[in-house]
Protein backbone atom coordinates (compact mmCIF):
# COMPACT_ATOMS: atom_id res chain seq x y z
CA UNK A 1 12.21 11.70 9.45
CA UNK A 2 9.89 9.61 11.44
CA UNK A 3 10.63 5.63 10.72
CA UNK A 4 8.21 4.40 8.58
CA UNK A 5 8.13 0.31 10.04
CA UNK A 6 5.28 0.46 13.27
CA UNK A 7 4.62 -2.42 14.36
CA UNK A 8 1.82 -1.56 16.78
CA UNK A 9 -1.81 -0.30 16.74
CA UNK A 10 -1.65 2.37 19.44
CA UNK A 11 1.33 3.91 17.23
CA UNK A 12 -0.76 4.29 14.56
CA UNK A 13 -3.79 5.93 16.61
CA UNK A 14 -1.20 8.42 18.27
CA UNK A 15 -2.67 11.62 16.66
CA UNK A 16 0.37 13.74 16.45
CA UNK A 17 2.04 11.01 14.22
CA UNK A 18 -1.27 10.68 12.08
CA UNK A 19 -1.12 14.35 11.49
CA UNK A 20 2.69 14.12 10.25
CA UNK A 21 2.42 11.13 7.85
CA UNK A 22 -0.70 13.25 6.33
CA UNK A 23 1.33 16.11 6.10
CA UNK A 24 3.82 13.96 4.55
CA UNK A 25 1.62 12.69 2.39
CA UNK A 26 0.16 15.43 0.92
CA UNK A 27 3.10 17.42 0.21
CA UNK A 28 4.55 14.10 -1.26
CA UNK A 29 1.41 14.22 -4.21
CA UNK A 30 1.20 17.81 -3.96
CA UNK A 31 4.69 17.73 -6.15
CA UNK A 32 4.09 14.75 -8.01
CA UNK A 33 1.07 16.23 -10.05
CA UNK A 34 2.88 19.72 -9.79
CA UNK A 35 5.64 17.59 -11.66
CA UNK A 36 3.25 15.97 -13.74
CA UNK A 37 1.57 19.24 -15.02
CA UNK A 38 4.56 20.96 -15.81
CA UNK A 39 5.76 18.28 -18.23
CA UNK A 40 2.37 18.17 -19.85
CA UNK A 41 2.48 22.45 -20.29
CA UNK A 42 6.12 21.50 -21.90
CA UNK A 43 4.81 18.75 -23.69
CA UNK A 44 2.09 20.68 -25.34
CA UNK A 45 3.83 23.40 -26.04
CA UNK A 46 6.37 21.36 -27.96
CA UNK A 47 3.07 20.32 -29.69
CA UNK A 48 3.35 16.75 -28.15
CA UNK A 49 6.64 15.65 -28.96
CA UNK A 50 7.64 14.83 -25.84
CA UNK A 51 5.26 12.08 -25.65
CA UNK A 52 5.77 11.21 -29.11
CA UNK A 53 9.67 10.44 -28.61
CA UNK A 54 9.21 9.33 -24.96
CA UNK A 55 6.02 7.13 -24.60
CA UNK A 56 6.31 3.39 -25.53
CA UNK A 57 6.06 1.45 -28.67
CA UNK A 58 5.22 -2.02 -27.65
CA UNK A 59 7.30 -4.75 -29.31
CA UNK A 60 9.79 -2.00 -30.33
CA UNK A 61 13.27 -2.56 -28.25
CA UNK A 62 14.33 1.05 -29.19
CA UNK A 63 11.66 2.04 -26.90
CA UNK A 64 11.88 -0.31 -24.62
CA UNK A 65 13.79 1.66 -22.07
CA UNK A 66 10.84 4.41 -22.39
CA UNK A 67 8.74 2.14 -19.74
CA UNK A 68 9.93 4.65 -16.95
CA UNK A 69 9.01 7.68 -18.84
CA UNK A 70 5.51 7.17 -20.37
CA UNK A 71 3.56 6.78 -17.07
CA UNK A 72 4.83 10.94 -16.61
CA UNK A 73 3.35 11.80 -20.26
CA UNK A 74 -0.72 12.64 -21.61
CA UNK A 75 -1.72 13.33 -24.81
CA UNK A 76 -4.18 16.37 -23.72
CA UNK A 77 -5.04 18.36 -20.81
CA UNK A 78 -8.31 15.86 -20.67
CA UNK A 79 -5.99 12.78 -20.75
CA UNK A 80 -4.11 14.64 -17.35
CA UNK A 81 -7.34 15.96 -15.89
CA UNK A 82 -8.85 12.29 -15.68
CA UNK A 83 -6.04 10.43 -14.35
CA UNK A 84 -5.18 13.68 -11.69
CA UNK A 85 -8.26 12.61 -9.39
CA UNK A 86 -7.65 9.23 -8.56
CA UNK A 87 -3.86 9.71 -8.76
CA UNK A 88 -4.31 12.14 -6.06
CA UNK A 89 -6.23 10.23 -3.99
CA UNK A 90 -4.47 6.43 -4.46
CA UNK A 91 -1.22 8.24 -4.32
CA UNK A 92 -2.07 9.68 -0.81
CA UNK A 93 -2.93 6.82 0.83
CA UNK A 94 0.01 5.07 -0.53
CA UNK A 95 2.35 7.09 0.60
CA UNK A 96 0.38 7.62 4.29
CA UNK A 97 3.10 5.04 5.32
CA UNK A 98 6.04 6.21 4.28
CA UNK A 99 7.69 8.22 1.85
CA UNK A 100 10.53 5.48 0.95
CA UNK A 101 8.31 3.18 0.30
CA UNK A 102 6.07 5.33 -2.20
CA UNK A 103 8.27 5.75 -4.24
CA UNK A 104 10.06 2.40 -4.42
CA UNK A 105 6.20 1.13 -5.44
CA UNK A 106 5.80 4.34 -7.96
CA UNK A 107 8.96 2.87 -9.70
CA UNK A 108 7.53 -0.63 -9.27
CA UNK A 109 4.21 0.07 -10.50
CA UNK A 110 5.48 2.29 -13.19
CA UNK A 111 7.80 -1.13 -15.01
CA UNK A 112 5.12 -3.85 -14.38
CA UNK A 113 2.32 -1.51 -16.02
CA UNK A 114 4.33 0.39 -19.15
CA UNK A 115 6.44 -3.54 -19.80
CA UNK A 116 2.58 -5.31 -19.78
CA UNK A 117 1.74 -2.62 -22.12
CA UNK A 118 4.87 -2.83 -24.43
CA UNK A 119 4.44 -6.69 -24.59
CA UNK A 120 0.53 -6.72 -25.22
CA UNK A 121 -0.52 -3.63 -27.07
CA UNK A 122 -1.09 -3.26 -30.56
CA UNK A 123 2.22 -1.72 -32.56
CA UNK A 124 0.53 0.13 -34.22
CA UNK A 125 0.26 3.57 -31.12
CA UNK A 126 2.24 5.27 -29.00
CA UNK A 127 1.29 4.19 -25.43
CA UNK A 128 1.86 6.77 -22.42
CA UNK A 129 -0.33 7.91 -19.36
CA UNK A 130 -0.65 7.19 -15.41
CA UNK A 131 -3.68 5.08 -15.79
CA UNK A 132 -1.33 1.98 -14.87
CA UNK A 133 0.08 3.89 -11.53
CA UNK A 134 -3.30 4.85 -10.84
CA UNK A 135 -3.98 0.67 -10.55
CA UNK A 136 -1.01 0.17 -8.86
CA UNK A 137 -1.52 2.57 -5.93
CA UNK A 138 -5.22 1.35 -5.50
CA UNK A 139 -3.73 -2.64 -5.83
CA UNK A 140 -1.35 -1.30 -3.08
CA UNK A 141 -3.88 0.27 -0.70
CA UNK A 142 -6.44 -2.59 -1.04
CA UNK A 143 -3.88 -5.21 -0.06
CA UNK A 144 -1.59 -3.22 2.26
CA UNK A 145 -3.19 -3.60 5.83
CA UNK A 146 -3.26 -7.41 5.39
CA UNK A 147 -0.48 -8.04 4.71
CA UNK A 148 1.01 -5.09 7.62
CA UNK A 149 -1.60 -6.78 10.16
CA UNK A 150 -2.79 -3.34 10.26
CA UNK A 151 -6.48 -3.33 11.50
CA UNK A 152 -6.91 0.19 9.92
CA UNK A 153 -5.49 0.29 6.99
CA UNK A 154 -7.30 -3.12 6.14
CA UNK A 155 -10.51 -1.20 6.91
CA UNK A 156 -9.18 1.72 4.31
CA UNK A 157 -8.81 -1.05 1.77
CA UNK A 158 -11.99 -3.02 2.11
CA UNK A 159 -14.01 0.41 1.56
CA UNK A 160 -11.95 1.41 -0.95
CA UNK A 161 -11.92 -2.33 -2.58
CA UNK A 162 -15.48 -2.17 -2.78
CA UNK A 163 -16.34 1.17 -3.71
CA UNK A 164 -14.36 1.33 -7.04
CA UNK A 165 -14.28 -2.31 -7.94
CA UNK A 166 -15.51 -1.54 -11.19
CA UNK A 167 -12.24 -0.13 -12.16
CA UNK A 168 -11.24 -3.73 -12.67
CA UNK A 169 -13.38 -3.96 -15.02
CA UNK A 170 -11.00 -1.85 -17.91
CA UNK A 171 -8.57 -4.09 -16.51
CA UNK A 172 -9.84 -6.75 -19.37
CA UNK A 173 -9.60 -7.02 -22.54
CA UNK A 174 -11.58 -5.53 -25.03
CA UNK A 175 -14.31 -4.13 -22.11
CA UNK A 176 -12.75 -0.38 -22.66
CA UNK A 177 -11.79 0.69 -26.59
CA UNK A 178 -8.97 2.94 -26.44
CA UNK A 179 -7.81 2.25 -23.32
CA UNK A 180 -4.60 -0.23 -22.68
CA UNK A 181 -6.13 -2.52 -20.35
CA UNK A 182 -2.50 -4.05 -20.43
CA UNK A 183 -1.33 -1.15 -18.84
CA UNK A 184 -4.02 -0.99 -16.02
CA UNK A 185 -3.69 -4.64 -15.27
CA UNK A 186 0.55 -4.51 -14.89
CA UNK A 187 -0.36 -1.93 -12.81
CA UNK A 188 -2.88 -3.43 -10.81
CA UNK A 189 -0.64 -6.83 -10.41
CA UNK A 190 2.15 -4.54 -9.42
CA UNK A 191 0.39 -2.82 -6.72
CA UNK A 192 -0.66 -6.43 -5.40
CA UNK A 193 3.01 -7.43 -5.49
CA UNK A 194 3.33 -4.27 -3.62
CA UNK A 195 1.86 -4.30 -1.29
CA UNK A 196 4.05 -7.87 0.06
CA UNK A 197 7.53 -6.32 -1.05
CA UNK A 198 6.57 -3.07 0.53
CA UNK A 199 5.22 -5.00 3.66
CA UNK A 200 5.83 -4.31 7.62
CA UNK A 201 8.99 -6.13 8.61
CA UNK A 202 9.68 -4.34 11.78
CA UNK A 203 9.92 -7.18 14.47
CA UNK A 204 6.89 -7.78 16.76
CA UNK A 205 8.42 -6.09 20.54
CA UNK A 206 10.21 -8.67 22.82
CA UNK A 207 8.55 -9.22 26.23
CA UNK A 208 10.32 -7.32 28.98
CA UNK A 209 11.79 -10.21 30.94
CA UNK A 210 11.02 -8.45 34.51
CA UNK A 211 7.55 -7.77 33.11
CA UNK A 212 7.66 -11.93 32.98
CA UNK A 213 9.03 -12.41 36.36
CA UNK A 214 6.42 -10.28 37.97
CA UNK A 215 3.56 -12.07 36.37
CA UNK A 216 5.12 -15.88 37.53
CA UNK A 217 5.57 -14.17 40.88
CA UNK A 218 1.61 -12.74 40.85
CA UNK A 219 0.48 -16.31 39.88
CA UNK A 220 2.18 -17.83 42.47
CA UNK A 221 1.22 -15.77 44.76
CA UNK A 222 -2.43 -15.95 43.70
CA UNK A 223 -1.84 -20.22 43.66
CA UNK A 224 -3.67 -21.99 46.30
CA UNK A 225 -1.82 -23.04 49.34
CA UNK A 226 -1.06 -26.89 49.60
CA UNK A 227 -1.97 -28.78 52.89
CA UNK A 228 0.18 -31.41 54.47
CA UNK A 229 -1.77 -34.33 54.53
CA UNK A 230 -0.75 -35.62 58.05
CA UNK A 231 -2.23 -32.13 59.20
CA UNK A 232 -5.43 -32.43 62.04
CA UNK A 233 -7.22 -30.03 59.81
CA UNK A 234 -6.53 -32.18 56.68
CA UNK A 235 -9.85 -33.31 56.43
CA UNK A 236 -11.45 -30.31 57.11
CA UNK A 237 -9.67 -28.26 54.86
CA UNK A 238 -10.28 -31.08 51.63
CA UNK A 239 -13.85 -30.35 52.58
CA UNK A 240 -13.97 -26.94 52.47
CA UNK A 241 -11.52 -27.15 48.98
CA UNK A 242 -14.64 -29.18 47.66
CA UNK A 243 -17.08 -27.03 48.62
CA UNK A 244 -15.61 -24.18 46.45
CA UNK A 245 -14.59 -22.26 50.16
């Protein structure tokens, strides 16, 4: 596997390493959502029960532990089918850099948005869905190129930033009934967080010491000659110097 730290711009313009972190990439969320459908076609064949003994009951400390299985659980196919888009698409671009650290923020994402949920929500439902990972991968991708000093993927995350701000918005409470807007904001603030942990922290290259040595031997060579004042052609030669010659 390629390494996933690069530290400079012209390795991530080389094409035939843009093609393999794609590749990457998409195989990476191709079997995510594969794995994600096939526990919602056992889940509602089992008529649900899945998510009924594995989704989260907030304030309950039996189900506590359930925060890393409830992101992986929908009620119905429509519950799946809405979060599938953007889970495709977030998910992508978080994992563009690097499979390793996908899926350490997937786990990340997947605690701060299910534990915000289990300490805010009402008691009174069983919470599950990938709404909160959704938030987390776009927190990720909006933040990541800043923090990486990567000139591209800041670009990615400004466009993406502004085109689906108003996702934020059922991030607060009370704007979107039915919806845990705990959930999407843990997610969101974990993606954030992310996007430091996860950060670049390959070392910038060292300057090649003989690449140093020829440069203090070009500007010396360039430097202007020094006269002897007790030359005959002092004087001529200061003149000249003024005159720009």
């Amino acid at each position: 596997m390629a390494s996933e730290h690069r530290s400079s711009t012209a390795s991530t313009l080389d094409p035939v390493q843009m093609i393999a972190d794609a590749r990457r990439a998409l195989f990476t969320m191709v079997g995510v959502l594969a794995a994600i459908w096939s526990i919602q076609l056992v889940n509602w064949m089992d008529d649900y029960e899945l998510g009924k003994r594995f989704g989260i009951i907030p304030q309950d400390l039996g189900r506590l532990p359930n925060i890393v299985t409830a992101p992986f659980l929908h009620w119905n196919w429509a519950h799946l089918e809405a979060n599938s888009g953007p889970l495709f698409v977030f998910g992508f671009l978080a994992a563009y850099r690097g499979v390793k650290k996908f899926l350490g923020l997937t786990l990340l994402v997947a605690l701060t948005s299910e534990l915000t949920s289990w300490v805010f929500d009402s008691p009174n439902r069983i919470s599950a869905g990938a709404s909160g990972v959704v938030f987390g991968y776009f927190g990720y991708v909006v933040l990541r190129g800043i923090f990486d000093r990567n000139p591209i993927d800041t670009l990615i995350g400004v466009v993406l930033g502004a085109s689906y701000a108003y996702m934020v918005t059922s991030a607060l409470p009370g704007v979107a009934p039915g919806i845990s807007w705990s959930a999407h904001l843990g997610g969101l603030v974990g993606g954030l967080a992310g996007a430091w942990i996860f950060r670049n922290r390959a070392p910038r290259p060292a300057a090649d010491p003989k690449s140093n040595a020829n440069a203090k031997a070009k500007a010396k060579s360039n430097a202007k000659p020094t006269t002897d004042p007790s030359s005959p052609n002092a004087a001529l030669l200061k003149e000249l110097d003024d005159l720009g010659l």
